[in-house]
Protein backbone atom coordinates (compact mmCIF):
# COMPACT_ATOMS: atom_id res chain seq x y z
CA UNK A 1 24.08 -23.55 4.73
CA UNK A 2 25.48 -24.73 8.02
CA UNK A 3 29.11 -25.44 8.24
CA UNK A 4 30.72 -28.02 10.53
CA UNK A 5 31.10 -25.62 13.20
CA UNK A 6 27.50 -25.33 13.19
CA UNK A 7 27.41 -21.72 12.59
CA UNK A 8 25.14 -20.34 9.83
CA UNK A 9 27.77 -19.16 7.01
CA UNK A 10 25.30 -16.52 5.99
CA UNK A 11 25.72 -14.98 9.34
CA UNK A 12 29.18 -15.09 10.46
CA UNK A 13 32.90 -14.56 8.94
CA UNK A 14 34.94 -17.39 7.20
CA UNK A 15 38.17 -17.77 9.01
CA UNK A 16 41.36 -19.62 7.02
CA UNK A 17 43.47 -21.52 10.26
CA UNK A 18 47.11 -22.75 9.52
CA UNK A 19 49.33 -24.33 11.60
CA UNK A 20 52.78 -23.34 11.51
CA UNK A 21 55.51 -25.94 11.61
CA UNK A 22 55.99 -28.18 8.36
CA UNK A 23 53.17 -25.95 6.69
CA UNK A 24 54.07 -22.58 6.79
CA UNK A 25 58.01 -23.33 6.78
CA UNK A 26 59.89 -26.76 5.62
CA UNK A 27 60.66 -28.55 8.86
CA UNK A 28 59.94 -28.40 12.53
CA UNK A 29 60.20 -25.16 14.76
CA UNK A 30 60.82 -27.68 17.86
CA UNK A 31 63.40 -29.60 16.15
CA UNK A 32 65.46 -26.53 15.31
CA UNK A 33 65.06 -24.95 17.83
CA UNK A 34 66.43 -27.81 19.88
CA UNK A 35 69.68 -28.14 17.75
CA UNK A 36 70.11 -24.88 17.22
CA UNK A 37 70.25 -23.98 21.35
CA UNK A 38 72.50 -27.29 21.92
CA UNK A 39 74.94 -25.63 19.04
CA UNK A 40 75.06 -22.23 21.03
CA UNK A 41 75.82 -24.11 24.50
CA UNK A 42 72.30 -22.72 26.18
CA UNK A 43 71.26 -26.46 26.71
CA UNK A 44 72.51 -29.02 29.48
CA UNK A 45 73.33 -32.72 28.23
CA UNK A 46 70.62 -34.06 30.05
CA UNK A 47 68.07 -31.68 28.43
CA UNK A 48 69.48 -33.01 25.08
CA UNK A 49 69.12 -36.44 26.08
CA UNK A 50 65.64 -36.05 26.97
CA UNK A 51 65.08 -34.12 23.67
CA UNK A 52 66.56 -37.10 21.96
CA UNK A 53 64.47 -39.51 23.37
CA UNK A 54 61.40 -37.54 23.20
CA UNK A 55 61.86 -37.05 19.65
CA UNK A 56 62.48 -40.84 19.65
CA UNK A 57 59.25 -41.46 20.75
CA UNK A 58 57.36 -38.60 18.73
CA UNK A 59 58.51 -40.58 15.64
CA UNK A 60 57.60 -43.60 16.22
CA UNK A 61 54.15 -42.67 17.42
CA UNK A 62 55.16 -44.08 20.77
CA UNK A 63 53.30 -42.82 23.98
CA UNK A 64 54.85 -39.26 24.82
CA UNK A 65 53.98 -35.82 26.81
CA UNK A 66 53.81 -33.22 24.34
CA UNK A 67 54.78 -30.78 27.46
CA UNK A 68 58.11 -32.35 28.32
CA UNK A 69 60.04 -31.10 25.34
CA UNK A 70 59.37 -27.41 26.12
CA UNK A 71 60.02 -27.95 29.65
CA UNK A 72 63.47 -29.57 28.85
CA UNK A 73 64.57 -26.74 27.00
CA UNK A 74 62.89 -24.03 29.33
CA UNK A 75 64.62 -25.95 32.19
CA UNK A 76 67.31 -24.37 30.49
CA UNK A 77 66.62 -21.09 29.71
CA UNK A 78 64.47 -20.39 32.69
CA UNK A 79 67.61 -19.74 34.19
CA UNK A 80 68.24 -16.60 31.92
CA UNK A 81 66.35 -13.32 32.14
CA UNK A 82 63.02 -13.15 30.01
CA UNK A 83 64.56 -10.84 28.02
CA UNK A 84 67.02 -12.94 26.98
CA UNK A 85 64.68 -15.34 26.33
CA UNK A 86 62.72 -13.41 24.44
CA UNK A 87 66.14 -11.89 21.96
CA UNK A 88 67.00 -15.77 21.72
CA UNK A 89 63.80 -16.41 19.94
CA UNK A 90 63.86 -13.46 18.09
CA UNK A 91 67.42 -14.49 16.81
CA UNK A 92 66.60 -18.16 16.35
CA UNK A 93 63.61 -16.86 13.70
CA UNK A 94 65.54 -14.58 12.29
CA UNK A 95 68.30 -16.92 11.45
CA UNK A 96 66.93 -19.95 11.00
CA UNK A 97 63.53 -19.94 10.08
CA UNK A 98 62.99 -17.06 8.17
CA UNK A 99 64.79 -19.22 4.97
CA UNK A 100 62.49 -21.70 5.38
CA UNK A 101 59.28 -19.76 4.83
CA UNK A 102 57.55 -21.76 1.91
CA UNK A 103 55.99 -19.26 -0.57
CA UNK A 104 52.73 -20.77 -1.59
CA UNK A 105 51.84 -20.56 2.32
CA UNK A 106 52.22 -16.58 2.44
CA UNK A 107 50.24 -16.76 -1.23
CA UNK A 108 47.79 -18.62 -0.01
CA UNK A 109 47.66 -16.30 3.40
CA UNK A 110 47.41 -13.14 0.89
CA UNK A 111 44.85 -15.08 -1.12
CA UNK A 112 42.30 -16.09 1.79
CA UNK A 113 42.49 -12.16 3.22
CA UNK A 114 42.18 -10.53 -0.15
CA UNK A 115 38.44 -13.28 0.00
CA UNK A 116 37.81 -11.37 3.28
CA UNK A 117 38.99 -14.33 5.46
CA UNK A 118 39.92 -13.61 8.70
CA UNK A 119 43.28 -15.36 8.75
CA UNK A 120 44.55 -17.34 12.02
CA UNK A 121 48.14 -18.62 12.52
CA UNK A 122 47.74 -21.51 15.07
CA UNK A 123 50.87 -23.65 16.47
CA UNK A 124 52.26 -25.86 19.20
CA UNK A 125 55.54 -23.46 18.55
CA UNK A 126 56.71 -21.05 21.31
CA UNK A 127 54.45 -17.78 21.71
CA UNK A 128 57.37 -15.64 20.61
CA UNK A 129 58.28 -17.19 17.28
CA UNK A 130 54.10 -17.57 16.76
CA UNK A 131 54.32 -13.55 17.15
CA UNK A 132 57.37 -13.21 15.07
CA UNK A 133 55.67 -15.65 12.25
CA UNK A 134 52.26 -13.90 12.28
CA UNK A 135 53.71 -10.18 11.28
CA UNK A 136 56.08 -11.90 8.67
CA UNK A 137 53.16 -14.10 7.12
CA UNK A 138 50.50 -11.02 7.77
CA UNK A 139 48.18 -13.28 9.64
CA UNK A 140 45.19 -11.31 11.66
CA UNK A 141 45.74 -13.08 14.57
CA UNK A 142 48.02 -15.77 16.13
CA UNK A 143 48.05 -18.30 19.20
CA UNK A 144 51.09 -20.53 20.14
CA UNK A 145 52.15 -22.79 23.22
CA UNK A 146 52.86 -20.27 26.28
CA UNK A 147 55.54 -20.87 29.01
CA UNK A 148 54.60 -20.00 32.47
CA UNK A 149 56.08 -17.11 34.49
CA UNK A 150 56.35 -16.68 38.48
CA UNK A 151 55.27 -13.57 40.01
CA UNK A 152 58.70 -12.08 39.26
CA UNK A 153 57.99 -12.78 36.02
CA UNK A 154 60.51 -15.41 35.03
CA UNK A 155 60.02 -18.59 33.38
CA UNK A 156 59.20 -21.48 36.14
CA UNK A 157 60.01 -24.04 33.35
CA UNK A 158 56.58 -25.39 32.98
CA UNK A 159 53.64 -25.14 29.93
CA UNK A 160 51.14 -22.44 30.58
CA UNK A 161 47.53 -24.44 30.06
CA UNK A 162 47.84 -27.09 27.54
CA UNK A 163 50.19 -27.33 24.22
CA UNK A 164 48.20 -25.86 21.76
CA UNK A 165 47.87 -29.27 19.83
CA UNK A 166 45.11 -31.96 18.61
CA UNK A 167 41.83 -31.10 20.07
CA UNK A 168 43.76 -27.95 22.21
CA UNK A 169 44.32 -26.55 18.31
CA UNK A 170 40.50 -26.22 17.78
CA UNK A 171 39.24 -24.99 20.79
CA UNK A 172 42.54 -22.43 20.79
CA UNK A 173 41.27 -21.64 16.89
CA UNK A 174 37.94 -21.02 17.86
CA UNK A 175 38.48 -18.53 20.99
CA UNK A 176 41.08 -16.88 18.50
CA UNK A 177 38.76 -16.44 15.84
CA UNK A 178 36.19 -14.76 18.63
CA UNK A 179 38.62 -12.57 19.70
CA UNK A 180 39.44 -10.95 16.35
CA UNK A 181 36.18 -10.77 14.99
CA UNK A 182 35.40 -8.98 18.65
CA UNK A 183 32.54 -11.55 19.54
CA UNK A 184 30.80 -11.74 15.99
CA UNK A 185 29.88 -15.25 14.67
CA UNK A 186 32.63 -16.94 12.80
CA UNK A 187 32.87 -20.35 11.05
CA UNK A 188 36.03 -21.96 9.60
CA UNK A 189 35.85 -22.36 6.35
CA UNK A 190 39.57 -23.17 5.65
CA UNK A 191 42.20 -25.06 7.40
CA UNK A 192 45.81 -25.80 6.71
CA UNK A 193 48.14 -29.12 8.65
CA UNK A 194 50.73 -31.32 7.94
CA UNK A 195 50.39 -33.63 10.58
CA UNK A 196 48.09 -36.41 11.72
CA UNK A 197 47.63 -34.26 14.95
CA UNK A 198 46.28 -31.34 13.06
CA UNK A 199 42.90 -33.81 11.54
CA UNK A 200 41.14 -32.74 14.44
CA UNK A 201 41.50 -29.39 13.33
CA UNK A 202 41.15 -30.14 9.64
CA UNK A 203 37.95 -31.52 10.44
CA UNK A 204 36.17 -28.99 11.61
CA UNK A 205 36.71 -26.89 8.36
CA UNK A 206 34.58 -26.61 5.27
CA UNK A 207 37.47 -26.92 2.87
CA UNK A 208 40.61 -28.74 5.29
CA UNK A 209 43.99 -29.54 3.20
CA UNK A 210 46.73 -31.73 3.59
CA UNK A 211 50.17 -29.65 3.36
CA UNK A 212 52.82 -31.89 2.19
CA UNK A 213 51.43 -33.94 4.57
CA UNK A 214 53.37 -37.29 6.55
CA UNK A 215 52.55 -40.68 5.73
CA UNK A 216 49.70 -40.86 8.04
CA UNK A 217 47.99 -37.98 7.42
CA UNK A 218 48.31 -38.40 3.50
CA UNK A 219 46.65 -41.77 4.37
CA UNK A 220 43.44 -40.39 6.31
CA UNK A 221 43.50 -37.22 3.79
CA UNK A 222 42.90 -40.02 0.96
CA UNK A 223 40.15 -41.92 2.90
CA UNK A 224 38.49 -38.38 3.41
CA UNK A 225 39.20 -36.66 0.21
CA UNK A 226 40.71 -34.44 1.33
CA UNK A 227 42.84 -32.29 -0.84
CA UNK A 228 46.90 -32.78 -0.55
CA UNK A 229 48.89 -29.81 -1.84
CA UNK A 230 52.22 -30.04 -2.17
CA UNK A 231 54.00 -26.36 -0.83
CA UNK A 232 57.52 -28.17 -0.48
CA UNK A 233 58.25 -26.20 -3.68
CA UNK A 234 59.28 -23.07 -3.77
CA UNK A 235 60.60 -22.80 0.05
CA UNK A 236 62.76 -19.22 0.18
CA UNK A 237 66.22 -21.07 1.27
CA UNK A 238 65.94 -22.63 -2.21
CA UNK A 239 65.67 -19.16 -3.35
CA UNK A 240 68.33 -17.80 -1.82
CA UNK A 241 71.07 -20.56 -2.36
């Protein structure tokens, strides 16, 4: 049987691929993030006016560049060491996002490795809360939007290559996959999103799923039959209030 990646099943490794925001944890690393910076005074007022007006224009499906919200906020803390950087977004998962974790996400994770998936964890989130998410959720291998560093190795306040999102998702899902399987064939044979910018990705997999998915995904989910579970459930701030 050939899959949609067009790689013989019988000769290659199924991977599982879920994104991270809204289906691994309730809400949106981006959004948090944002609020939770502004709160601790590490963000200008004119970064959080352009974060408002981005997000603005996110919601309302209203033309947008997906790379000016990380530059806002990395316009920001570009002027801090990386280090810093780096113990900011350590903190930031720790306190905030590590109550959000939804449950069925890290069963399902468990699940698709115990099949002999190779399990990816692919986001549009910074790389350092990816890396922080993938040894929580146990993932084999993780890829996330990187920030781009000057020789002196501090942050310029510009996106490294393209926001790993839409079509970027698949092709950053596909090179991941090759890299943890060290070159053998792969196909994806599961994939995990909760947003319309996440069908691409859906698409390519044998079995895709909606995750408590937004009005317009649920919509083209229904027209492709896809399946639409609901993980809002059982999210571990629930379980610890």
């Amino acid at each position: 049987m050939t899959s949609k990646t067009g790689i013989q099943e019988s000769q290659g490794r199924p991977v599982a691929v879920f994104d991270y925001d809204g289906t691994c944890i309730e809400g949106q690393s981006g959004q948090l993030i944002a609020t939770w910076l502004m709160r601790n005074g590490y963000l200008s007022r004119y970064s959080v006016v352009g974060l408002l007006w981005w997000g603005i224009r996110y919601k309302l499906h209203l033309p947008f560049r997906q790379e000016r919200a990380r530059e806002l906020i990395f316009r920001d803390l570009g002027k801090l060491t990386p280090e810093e950087v780096e113990q900011i977004m350590i903190t930031f998962h720790d306190e905030v996002l590590l109550p959000r974790y939804r449950k069925r996400a890290i069963e399902e994770i468990a699940r698709r490795r115990e099949e002999g998936c190779l399990t990816l964890l692919v986001s549009a989130t910074f790389e350092t809360i990816a890396r922080e998410a993938a040894k929580y959720l146990g993932v084999d291998g993780y890829a996330a939007t990187s920030m781009e560093k000057d020789e002196q190795g501090h942050f310029t306040g510009r996106v490294q290559g393209a926001v790993t999102e839409g079509r970027a998702k698949v092709n950053t899902a596909t090179e991941l996959a090759r890299t943890c399987s060290q070159g053998c064939p792969c196909y994806i044979e599961y994939a995990y999103g909760d947003h319309h910018s996440d069908v691409e990705l859906l698409s390519t997999a044998k079995h895709p799923f909606a995750v408590s998915p937004g009005p317009t995904l649920r919509k083209m989910a229904r027209r492709r039959s896809w399946p639409i579970l609901d993980w809002k459930q059982g999210v571990l701030l629930a379980a610890r209030s």
